[in-house]
C-alpha atoms as a PDB file:
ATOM      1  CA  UNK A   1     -81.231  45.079  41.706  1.00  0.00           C
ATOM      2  CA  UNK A   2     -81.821  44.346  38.474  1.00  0.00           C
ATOM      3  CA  UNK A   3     -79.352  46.912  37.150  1.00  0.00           C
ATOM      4  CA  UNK A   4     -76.293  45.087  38.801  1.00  0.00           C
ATOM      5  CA  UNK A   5     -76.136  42.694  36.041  1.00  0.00           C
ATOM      6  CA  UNK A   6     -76.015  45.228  33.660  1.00  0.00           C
ATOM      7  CA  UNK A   7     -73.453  47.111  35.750  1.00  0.00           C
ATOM      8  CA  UNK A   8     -71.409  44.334  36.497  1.00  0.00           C
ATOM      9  CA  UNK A   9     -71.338  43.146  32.661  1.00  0.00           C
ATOM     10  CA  UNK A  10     -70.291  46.798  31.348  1.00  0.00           C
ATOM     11  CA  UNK A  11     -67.539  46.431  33.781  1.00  0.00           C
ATOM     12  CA  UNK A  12     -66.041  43.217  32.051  1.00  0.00           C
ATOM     13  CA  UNK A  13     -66.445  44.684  29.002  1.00  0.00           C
ATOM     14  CA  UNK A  14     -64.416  47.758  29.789  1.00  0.00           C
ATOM     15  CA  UNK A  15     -62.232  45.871  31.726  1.00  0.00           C
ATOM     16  CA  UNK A  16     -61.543  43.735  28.916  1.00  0.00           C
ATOM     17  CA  UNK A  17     -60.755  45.921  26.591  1.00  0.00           C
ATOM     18  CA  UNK A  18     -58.972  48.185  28.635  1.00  0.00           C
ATOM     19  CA  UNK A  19     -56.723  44.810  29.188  1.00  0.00           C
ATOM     20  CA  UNK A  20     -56.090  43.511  25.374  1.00  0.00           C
ATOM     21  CA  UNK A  21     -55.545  46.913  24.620  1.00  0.00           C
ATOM     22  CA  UNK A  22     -52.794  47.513  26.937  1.00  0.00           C
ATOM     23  CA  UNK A  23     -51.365  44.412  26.413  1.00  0.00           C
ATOM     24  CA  UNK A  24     -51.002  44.193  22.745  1.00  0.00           C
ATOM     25  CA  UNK A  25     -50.317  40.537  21.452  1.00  0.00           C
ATOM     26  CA  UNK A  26     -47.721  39.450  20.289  1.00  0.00           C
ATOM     27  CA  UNK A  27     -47.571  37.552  16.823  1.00  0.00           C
ATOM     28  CA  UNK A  28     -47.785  33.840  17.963  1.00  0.00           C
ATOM     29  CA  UNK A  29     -50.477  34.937  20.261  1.00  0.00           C
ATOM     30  CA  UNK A  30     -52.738  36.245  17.616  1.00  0.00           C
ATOM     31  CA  UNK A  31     -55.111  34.165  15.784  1.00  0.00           C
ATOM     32  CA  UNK A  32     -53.566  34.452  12.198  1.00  0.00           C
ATOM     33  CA  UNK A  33     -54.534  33.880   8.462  1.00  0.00           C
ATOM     34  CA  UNK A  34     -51.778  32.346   6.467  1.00  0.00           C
ATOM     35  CA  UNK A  35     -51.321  35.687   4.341  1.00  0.00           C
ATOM     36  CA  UNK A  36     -50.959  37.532   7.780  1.00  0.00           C
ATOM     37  CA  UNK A  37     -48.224  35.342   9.144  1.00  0.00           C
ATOM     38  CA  UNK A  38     -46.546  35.300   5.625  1.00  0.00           C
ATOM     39  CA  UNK A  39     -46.245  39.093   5.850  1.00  0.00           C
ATOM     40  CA  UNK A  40     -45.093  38.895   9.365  1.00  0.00           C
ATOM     41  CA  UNK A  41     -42.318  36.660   9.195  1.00  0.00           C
ATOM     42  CA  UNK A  42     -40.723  38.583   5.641  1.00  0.00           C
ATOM     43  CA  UNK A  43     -40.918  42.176   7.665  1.00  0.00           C
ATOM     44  CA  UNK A  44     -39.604  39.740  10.509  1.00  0.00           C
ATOM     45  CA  UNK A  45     -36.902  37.820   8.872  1.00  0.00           C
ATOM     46  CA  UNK A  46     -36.417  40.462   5.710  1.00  0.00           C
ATOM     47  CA  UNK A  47     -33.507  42.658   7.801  1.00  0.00           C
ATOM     48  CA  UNK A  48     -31.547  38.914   9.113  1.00  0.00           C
ATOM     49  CA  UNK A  49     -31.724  38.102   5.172  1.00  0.00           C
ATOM     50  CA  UNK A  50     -29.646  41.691   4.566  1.00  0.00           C
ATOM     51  CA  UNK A  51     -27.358  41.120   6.982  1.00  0.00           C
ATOM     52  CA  UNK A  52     -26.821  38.040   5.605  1.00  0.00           C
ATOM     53  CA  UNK A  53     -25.714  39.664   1.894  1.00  0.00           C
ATOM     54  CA  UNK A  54     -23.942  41.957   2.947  1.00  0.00           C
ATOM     55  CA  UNK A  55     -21.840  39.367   5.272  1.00  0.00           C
ATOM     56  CA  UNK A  56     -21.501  37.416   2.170  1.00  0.00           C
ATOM     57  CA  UNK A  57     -20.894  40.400  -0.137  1.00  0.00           C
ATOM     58  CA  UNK A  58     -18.167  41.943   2.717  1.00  0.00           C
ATOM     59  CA  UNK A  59     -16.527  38.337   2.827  1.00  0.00           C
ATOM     60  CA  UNK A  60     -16.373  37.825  -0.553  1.00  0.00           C
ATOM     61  CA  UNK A  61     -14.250  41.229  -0.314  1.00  0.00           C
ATOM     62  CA  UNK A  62     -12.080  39.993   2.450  1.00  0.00           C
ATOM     63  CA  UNK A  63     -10.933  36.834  -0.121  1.00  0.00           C
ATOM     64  CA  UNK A  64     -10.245  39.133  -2.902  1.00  0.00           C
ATOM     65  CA  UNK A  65      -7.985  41.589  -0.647  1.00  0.00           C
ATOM     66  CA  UNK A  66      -6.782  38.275   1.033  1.00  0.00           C
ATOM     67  CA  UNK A  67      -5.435  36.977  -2.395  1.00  0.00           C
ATOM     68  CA  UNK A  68      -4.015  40.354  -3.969  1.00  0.00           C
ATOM     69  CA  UNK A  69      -2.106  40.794  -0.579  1.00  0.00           C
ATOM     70  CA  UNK A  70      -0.533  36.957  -0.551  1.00  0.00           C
ATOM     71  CA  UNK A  71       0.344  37.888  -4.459  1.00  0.00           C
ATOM     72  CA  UNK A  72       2.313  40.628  -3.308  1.00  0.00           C
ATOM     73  CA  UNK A  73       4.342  38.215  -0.804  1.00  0.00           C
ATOM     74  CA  UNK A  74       7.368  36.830  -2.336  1.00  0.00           C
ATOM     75  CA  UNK A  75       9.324  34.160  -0.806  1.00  0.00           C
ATOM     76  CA  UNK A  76      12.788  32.756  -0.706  1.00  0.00           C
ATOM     77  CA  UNK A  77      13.564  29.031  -0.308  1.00  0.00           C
ATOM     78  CA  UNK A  78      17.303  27.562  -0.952  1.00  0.00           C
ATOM     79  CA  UNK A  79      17.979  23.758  -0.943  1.00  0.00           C
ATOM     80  CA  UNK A  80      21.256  21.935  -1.132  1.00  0.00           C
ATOM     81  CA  UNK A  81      21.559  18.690  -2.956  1.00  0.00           C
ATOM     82  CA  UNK A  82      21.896  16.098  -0.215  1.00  0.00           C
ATOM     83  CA  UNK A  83      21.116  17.829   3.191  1.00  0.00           C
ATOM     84  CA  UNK A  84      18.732  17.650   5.413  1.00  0.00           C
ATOM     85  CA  UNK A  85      18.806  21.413   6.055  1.00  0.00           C
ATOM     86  CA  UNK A  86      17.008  24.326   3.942  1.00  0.00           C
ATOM     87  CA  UNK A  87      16.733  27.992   4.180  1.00  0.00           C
ATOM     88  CA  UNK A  88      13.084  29.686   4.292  1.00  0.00           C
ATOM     89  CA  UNK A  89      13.807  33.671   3.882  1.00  0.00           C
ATOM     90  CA  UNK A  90      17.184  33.454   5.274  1.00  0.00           C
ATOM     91  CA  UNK A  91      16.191  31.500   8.318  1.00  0.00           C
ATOM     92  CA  UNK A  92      17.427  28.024   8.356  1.00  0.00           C
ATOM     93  CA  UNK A  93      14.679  24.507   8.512  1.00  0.00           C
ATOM     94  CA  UNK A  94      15.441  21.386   8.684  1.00  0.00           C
ATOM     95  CA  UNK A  95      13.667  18.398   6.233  1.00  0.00           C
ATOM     96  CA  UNK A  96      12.859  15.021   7.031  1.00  0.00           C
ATOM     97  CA  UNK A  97      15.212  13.916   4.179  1.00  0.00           C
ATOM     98  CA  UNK A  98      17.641  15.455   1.869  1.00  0.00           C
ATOM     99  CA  UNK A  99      16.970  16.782  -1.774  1.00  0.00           C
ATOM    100  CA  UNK A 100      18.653  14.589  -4.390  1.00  0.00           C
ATOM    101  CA  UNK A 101      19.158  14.618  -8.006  1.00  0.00           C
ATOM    102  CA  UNK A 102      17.593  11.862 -10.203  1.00  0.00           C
ATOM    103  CA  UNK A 103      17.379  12.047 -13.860  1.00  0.00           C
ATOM    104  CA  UNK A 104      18.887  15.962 -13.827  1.00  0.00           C
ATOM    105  CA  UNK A 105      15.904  16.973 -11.803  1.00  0.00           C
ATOM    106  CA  UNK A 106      15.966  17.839  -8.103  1.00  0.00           C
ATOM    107  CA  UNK A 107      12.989  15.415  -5.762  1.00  0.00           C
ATOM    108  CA  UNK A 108      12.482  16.989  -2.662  1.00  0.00           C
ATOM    109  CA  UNK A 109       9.858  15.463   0.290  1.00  0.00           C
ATOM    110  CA  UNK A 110       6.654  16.270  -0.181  1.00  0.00           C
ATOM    111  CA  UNK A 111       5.359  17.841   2.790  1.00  0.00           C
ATOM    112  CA  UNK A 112       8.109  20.742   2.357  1.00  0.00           C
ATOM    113  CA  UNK A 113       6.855  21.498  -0.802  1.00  0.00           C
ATOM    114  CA  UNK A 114       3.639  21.459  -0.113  1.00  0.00           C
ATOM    115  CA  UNK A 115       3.755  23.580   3.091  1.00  0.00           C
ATOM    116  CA  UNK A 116       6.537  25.687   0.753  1.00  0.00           C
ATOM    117  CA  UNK A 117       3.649  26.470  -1.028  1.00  0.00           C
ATOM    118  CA  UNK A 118       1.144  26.756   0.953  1.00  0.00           C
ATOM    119  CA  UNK A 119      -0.586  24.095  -0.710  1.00  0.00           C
ATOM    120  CA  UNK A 120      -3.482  21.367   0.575  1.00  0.00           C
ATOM    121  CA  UNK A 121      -1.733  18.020  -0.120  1.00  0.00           C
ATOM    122  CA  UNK A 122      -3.225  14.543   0.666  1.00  0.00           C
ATOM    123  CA  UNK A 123      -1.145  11.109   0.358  1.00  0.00           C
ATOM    124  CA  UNK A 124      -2.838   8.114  -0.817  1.00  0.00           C
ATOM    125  CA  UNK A 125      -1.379   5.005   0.339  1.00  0.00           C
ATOM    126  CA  UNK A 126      -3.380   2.362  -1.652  1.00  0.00           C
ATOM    127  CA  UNK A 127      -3.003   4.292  -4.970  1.00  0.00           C
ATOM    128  CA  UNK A 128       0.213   5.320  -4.072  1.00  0.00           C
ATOM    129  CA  UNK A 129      -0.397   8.868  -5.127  1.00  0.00           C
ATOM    130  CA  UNK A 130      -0.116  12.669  -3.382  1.00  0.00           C
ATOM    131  CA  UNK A 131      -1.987  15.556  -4.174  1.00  0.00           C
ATOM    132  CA  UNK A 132      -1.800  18.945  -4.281  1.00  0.00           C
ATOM    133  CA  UNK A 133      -3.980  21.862  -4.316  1.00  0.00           C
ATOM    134  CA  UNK A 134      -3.166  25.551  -4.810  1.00  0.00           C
ATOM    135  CA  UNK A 135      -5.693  28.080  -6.132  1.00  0.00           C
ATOM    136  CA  UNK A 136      -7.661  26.525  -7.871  1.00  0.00           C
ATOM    137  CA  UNK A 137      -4.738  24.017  -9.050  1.00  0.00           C
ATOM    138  CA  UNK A 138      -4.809  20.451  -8.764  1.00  0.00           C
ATOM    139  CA  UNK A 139      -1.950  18.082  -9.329  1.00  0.00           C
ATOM    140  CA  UNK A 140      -1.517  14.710  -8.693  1.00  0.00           C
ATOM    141  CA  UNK A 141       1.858  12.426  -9.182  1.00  0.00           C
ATOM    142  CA  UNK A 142       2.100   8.560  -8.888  1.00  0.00           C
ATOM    143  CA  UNK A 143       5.465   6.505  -7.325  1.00  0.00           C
ATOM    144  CA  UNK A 144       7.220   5.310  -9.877  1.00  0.00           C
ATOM    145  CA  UNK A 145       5.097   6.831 -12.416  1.00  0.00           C
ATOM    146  CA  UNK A 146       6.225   9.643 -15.104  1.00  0.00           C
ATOM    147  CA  UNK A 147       2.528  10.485 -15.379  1.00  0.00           C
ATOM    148  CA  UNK A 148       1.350  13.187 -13.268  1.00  0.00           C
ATOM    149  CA  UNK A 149      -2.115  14.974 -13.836  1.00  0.00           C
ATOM    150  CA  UNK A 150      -3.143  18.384 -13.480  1.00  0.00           C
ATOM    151  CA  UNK A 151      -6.485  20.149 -13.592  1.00  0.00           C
ATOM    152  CA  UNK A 152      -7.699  16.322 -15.144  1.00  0.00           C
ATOM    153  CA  UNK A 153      -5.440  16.853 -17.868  1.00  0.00           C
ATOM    154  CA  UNK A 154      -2.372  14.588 -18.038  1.00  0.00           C
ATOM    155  CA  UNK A 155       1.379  15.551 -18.447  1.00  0.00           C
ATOM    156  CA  UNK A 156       4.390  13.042 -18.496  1.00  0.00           C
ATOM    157  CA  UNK A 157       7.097  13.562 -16.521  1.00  0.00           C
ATOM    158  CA  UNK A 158      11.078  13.571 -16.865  1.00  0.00           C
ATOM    159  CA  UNK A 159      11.155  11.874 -13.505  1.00  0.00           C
ATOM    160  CA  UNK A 160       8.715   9.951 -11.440  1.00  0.00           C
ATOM    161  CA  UNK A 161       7.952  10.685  -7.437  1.00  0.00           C
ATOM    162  CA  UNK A 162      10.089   8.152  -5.135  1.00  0.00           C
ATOM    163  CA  UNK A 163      10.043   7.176  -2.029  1.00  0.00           C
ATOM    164  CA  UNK A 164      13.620   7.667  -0.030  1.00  0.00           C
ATOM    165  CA  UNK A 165      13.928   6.586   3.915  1.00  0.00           C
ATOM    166  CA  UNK A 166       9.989   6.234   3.569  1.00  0.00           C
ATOM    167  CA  UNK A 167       9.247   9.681   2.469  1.00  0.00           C
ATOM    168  CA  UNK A 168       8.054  10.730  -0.961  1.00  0.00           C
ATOM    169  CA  UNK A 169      10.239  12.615  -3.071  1.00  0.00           C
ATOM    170  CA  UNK A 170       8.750  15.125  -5.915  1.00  0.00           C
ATOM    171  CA  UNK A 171      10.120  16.591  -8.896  1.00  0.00           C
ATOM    172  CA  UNK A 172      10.486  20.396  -7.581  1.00  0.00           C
ATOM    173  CA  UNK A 173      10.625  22.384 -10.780  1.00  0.00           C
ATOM    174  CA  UNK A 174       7.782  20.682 -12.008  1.00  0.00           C
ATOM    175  CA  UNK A 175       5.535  20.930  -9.131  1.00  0.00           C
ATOM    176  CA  UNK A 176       6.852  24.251  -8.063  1.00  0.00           C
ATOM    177  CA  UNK A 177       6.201  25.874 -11.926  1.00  0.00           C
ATOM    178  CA  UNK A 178       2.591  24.333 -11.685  1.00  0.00           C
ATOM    179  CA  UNK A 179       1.911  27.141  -8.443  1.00  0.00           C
ATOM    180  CA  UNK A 180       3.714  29.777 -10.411  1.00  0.00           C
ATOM    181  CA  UNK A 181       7.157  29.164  -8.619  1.00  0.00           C
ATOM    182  CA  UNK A 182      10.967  30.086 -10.235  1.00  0.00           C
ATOM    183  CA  UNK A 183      14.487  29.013 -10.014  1.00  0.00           C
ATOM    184  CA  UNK A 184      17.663  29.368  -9.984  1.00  0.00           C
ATOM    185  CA  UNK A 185      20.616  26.689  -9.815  1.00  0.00           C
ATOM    186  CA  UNK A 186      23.485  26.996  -8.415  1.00  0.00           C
ATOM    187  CA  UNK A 187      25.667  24.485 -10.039  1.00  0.00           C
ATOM    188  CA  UNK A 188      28.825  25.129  -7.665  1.00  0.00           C
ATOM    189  CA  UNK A 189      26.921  25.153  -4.425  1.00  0.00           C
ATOM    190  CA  UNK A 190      24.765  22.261  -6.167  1.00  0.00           C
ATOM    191  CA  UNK A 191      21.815  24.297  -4.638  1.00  0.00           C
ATOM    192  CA  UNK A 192      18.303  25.681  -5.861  1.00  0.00           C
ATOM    193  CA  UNK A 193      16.386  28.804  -4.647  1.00  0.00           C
ATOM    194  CA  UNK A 194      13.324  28.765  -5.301  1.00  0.00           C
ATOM    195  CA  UNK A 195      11.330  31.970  -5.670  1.00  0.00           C
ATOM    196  CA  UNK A 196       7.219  32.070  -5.019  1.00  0.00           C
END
């Protein structure tokens, strides 16, 4: 009788560690020290952190392909003073309102241009100014104004931006030769084609 106790307690012990060691614990289950939980969560987290540089190293790849591939693009826009229709690589858009002439340089809307050139653009009605970004390019013209800023640096213009049939008009060649556009004119036709 009195070796039941004894008995009984080797049996919990080999029990328990027949149990803890066939069930191994996991991290949070462990009592840890700092430095052990430090060391656990780098070899934990360390392989997430590489797949994380090379995601940023791979898209960083993607933009640069991305850009030399829209450089080799090339398109095609003609515009005829005074209607409301142009011609994007031969296929035929219309515009809210028509190109026009003021002070020898064409104005055409805004939003064409901008989606010509696959620029950002914002309008700002209280200043009365749009914007424009392209690569890295930022240019903003005023109504009425011949001042027109790019990159922070300011330029004055032949003609300021107007506002026809409530949309605002641009000065093409300038805009367009600020995102690396060219032209030609066709004084006959009274048309541009712009190349980009």
């Amino acid at each position: 009788m009195l070796n039941r106790p004894k008995k009984l307690k080797t049996a919990t012990v080999v029990f328990m560690m027949l149990f803890f060691t066939a069930f191994s614990l996991k991290a949070y289950e462990q009592l840890m020290t700092k430095s052990f939980f430090d060391n656990w969560l780098r070899l934990e987290t360390s392989s997430v952190e590489q797949r994380i540089e090379n995601l940023k190293k791979d898209f960083s790849e993607m933009e640069k392909t991305l850009k030399e591939m829209q450089s080799t693009l090339f398109t095609e826009v003609k515009i005829i003073i005074g209607q409301k229709t142009a011609w994007l690589d031969g296929k035929e858009t219309a515009l809210d309102v028509a190109p026009v002439i003021k002070n020898d340089r064409t104005m055409v809307p805004v939003r064409f241009i901008g989606e010509l050139f696959g620029a950002s653009f914002e309008w700002d009605n209280e200043a009365r100014k749009v914007s424009f970004i392209l690569d890295g390019t930022n240019i903003e013209l005023y109504i009425d104004r011949k001042n027109a800023t790019v990159n922070n640096k300011t330029i004055e213009l032949d003609t300021a931006p107007v506002i026809v049939d409530g949309r605002t008009l641009v000065p093409l060649r300038f805009v367009g030769e600020q995102m690396q556009a060219s032209f030609t004119w066709d004084g006959e036709q009274r048309a541009v084609t712009i190349f980009r």
